[in-house]
N, C-alpha and C. Protein backbone atom coordinates (compact mmCIF):
# COMPACT_ATOMS: atom_id res chain seq x y z
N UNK A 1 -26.54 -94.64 141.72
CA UNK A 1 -27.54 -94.55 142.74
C UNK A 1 -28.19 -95.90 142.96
N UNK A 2 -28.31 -96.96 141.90
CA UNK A 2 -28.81 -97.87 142.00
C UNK A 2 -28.02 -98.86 142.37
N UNK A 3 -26.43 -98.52 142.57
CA UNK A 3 -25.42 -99.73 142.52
C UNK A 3 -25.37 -100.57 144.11
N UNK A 4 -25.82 -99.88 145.12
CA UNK A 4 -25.59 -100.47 146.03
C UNK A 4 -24.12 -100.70 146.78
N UNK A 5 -23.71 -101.65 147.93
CA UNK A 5 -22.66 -101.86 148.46
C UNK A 5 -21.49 -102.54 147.40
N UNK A 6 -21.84 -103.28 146.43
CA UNK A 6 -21.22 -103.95 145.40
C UNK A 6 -19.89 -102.51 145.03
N UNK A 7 -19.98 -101.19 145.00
CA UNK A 7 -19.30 -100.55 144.46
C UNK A 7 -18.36 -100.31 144.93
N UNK A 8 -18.15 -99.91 146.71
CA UNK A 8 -17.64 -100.05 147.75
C UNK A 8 -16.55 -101.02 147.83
N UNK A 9 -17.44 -102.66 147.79
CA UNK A 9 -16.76 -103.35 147.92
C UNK A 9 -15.87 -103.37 146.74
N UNK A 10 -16.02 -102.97 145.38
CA UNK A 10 -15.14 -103.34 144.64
C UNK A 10 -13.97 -102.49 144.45
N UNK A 11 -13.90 -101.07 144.99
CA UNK A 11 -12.94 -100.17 145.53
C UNK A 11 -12.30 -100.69 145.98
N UNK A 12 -12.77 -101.18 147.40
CA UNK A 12 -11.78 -101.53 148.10
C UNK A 12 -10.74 -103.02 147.30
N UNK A 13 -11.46 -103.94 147.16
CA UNK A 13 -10.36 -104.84 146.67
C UNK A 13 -9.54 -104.37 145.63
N UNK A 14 -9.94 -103.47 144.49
CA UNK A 14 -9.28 -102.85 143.88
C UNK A 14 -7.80 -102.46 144.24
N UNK A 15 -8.16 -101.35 145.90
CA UNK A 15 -7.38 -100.25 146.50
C UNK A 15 -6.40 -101.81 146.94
N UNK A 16 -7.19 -102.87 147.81
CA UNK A 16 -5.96 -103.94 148.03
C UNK A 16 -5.13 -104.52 146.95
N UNK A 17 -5.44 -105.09 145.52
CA UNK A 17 -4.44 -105.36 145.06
C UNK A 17 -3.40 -104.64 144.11
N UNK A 18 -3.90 -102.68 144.28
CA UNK A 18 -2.97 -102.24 144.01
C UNK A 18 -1.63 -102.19 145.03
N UNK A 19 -2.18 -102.11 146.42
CA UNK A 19 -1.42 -102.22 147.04
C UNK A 19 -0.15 -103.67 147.59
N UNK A 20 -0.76 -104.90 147.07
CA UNK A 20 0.24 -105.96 146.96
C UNK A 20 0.44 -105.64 145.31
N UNK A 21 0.58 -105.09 144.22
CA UNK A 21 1.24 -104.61 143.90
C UNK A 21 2.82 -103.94 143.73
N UNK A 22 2.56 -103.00 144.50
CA UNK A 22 2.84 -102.12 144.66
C UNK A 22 4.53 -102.55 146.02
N UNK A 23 4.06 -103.50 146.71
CA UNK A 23 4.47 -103.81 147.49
C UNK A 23 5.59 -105.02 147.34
N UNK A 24 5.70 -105.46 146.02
CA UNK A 24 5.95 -106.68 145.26
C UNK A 24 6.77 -105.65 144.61
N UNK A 25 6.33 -104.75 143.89
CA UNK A 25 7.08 -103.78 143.08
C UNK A 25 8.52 -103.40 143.85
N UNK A 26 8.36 -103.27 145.50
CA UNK A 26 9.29 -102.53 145.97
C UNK A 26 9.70 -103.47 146.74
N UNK A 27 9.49 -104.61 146.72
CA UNK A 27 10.69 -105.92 147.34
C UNK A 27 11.37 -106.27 146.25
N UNK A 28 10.60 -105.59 144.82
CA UNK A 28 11.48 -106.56 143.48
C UNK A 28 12.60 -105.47 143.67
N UNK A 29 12.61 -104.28 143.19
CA UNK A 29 13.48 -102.89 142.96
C UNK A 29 14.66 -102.73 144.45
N UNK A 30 14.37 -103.42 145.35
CA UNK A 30 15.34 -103.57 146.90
C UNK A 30 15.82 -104.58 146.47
N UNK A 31 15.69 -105.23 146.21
CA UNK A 31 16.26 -107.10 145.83
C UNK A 31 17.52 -106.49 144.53
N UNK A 32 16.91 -106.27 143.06
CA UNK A 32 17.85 -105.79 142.35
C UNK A 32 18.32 -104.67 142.44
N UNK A 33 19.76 -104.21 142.63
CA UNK A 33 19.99 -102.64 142.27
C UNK A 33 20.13 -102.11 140.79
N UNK A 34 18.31 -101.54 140.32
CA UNK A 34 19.16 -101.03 138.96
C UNK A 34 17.44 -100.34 139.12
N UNK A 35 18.29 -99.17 138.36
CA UNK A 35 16.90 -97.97 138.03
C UNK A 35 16.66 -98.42 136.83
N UNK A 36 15.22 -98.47 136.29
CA UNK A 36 14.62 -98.37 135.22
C UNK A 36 13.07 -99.29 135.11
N UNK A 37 13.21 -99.97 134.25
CA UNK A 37 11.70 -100.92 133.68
C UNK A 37 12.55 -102.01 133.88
N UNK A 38 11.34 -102.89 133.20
CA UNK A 38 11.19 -104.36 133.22
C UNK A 38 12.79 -104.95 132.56
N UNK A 39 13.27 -104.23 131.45
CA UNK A 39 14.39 -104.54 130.78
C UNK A 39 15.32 -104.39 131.49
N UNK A 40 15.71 -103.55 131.82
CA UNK A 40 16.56 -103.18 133.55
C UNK A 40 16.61 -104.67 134.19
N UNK A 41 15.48 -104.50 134.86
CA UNK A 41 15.53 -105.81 135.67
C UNK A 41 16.08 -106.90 135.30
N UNK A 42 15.50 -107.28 133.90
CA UNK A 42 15.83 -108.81 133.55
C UNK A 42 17.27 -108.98 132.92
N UNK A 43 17.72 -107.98 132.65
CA UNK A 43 19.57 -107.44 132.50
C UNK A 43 20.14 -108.00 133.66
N UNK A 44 19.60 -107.13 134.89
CA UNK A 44 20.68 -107.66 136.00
C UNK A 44 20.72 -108.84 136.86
N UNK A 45 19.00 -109.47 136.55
CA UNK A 45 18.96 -110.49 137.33
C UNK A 45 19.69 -111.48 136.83
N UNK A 46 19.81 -111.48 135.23
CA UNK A 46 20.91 -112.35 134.54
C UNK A 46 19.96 -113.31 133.99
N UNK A 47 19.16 -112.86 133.24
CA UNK A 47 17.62 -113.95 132.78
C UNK A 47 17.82 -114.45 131.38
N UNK A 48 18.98 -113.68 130.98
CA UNK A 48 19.67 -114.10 129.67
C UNK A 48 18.83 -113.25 128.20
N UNK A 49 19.64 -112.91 127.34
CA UNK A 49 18.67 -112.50 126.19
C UNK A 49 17.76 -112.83 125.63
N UNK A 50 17.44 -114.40 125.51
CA UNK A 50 16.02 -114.55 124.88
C UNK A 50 14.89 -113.66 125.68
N UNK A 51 14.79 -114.14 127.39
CA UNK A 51 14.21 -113.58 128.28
C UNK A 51 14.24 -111.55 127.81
N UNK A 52 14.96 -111.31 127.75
CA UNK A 52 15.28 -109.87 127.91
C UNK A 52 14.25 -109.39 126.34
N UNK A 53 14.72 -109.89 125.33
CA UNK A 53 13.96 -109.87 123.98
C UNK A 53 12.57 -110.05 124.56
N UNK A 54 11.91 -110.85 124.98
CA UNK A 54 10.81 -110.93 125.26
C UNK A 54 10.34 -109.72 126.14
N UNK A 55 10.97 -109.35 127.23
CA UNK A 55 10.34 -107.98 127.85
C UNK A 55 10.83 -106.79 126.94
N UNK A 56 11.99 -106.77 126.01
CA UNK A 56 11.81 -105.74 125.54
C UNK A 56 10.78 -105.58 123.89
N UNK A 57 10.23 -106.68 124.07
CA UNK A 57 8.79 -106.63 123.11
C UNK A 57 7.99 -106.33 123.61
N UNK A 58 7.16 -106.85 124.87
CA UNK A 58 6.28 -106.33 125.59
C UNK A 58 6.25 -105.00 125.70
N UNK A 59 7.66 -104.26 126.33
CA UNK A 59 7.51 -102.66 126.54
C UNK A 59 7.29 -102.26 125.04
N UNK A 60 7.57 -102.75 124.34
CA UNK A 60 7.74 -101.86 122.56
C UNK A 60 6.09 -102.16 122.76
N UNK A 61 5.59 -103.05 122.58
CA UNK A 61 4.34 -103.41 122.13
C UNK A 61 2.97 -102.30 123.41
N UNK A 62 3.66 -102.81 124.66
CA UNK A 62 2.71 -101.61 125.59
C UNK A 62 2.35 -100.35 125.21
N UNK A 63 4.22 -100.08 124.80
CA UNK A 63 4.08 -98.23 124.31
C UNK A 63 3.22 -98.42 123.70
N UNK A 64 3.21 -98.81 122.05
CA UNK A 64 2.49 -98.49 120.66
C UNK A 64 1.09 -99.12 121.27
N UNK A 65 0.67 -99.32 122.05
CA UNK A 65 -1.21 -99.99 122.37
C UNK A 65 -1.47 -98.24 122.99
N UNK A 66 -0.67 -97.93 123.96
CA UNK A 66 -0.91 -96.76 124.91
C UNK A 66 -0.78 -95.56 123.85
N UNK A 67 0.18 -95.37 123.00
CA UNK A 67 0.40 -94.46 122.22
C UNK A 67 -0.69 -94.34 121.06
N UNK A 68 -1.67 -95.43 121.11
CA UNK A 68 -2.47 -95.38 119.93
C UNK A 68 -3.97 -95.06 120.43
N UNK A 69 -4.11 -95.52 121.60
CA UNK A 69 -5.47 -95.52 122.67
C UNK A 69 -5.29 -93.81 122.66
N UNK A 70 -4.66 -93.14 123.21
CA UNK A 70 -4.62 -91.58 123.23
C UNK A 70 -4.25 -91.00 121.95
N UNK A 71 -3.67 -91.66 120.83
CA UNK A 71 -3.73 -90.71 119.89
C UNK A 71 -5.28 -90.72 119.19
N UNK A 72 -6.02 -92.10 119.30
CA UNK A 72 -7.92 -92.01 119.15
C UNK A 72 -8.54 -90.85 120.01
N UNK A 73 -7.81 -91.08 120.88
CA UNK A 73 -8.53 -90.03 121.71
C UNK A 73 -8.97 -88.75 121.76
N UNK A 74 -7.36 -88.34 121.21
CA UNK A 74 -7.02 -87.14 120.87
C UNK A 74 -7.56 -86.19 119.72
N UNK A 75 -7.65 -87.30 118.36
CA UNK A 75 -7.72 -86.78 117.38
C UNK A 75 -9.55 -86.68 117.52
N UNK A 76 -10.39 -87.54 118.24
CA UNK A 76 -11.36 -87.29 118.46
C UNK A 76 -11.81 -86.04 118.86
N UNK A 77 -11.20 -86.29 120.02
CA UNK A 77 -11.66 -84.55 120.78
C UNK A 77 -11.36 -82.84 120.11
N UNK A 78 -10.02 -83.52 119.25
CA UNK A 78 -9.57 -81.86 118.49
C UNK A 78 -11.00 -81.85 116.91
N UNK A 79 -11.07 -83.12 116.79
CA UNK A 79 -12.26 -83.41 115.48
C UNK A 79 -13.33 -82.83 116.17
N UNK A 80 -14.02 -82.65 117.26
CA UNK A 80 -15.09 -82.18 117.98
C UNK A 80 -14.96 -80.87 117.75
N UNK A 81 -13.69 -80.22 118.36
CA UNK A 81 -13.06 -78.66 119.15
C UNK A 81 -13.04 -78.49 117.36
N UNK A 82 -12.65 -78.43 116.45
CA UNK A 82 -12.94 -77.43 115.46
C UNK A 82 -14.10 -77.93 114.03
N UNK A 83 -15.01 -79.09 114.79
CA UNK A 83 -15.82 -79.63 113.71
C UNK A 83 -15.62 -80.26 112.67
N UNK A 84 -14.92 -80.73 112.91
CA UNK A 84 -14.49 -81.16 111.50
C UNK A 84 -15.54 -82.54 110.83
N UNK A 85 -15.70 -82.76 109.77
CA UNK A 85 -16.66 -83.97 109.71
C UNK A 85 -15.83 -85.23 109.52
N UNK A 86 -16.97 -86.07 109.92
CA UNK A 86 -16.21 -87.79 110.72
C UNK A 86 -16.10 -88.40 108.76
N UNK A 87 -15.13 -88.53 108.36
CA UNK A 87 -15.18 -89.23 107.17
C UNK A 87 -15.81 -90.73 107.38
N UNK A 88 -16.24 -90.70 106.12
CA UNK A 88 -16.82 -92.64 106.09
C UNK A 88 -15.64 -93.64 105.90
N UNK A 89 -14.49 -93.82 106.53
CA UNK A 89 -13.23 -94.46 106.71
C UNK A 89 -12.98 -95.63 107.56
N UNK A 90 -12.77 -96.78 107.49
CA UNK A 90 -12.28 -97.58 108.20
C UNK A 90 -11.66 -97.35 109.42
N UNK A 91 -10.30 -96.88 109.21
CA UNK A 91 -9.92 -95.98 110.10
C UNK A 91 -9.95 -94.84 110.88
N UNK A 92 -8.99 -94.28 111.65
CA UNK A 92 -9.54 -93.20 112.24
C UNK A 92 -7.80 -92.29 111.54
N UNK A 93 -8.14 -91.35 110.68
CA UNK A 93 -6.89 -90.98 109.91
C UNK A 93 -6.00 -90.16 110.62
N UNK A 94 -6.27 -89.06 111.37
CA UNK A 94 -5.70 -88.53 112.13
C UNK A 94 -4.95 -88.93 113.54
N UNK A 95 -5.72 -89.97 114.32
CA UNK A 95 -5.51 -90.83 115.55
C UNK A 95 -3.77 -91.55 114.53
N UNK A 96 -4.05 -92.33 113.19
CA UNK A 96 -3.21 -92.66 112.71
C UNK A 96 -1.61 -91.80 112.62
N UNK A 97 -1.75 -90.69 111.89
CA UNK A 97 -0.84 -89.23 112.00
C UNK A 97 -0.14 -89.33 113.41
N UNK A 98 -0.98 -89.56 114.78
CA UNK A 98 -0.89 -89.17 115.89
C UNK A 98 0.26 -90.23 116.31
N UNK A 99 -0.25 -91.32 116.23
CA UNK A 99 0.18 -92.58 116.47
C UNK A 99 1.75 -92.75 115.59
N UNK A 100 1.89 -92.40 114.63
CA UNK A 100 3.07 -92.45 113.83
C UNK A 100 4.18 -91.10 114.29
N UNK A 101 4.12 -90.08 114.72
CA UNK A 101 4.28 -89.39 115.36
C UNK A 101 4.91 -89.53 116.38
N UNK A 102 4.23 -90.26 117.72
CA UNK A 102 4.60 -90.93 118.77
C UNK A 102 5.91 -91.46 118.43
């Protein structure tokens, strides 16, 4: 209520550079013919294996960040849904379970 036009405006540039995005995405995928991810791509463009090793670290490394952000998540919300108490732990032990799992 207090944010003013600032919020608006930041939608919208948002909404624009998903859309050059998006748009980059689908001149890259017309340009190469090959279904899949980033590894795909750098296969056929012919970027050579070091190149290819490197995006297929990134995707390994994306998954396990994404796979670990929702398994916190998760184990939070089911720790809520049957009470369970928050141990005094460094970690989060269950999010861990979750994450190994994945």
């Amino acid at each position: 209520r207090d944010a003013g036009p600032g919020v608006l405006l930041s939608l919208l540039i948002g909404i624009f550079a998903c859309f050059l995005t998006a748009a980059a995405y689908a001149e890259l995928s017309s340009t190469i013919f090959a279904a899949g991810s980033v590894y795909a791509y750098a296969s056929r463009a012919g970027l050579g294996r070091p190149l290819m090793a490197v995006a297929a670290t990134c995707l390994t490394l994306e998954y396990a960040i994404s796979c670990s952000a929702v398994a916190v998540d998760w184990s939070g919300k089911l720790a809520r849904q049957i009470h369970l108490p928050q141990p005094d732990v460094p970690f989060d032990a269950p999010a861990a379970l979750l994450a190994i799992a994945c």
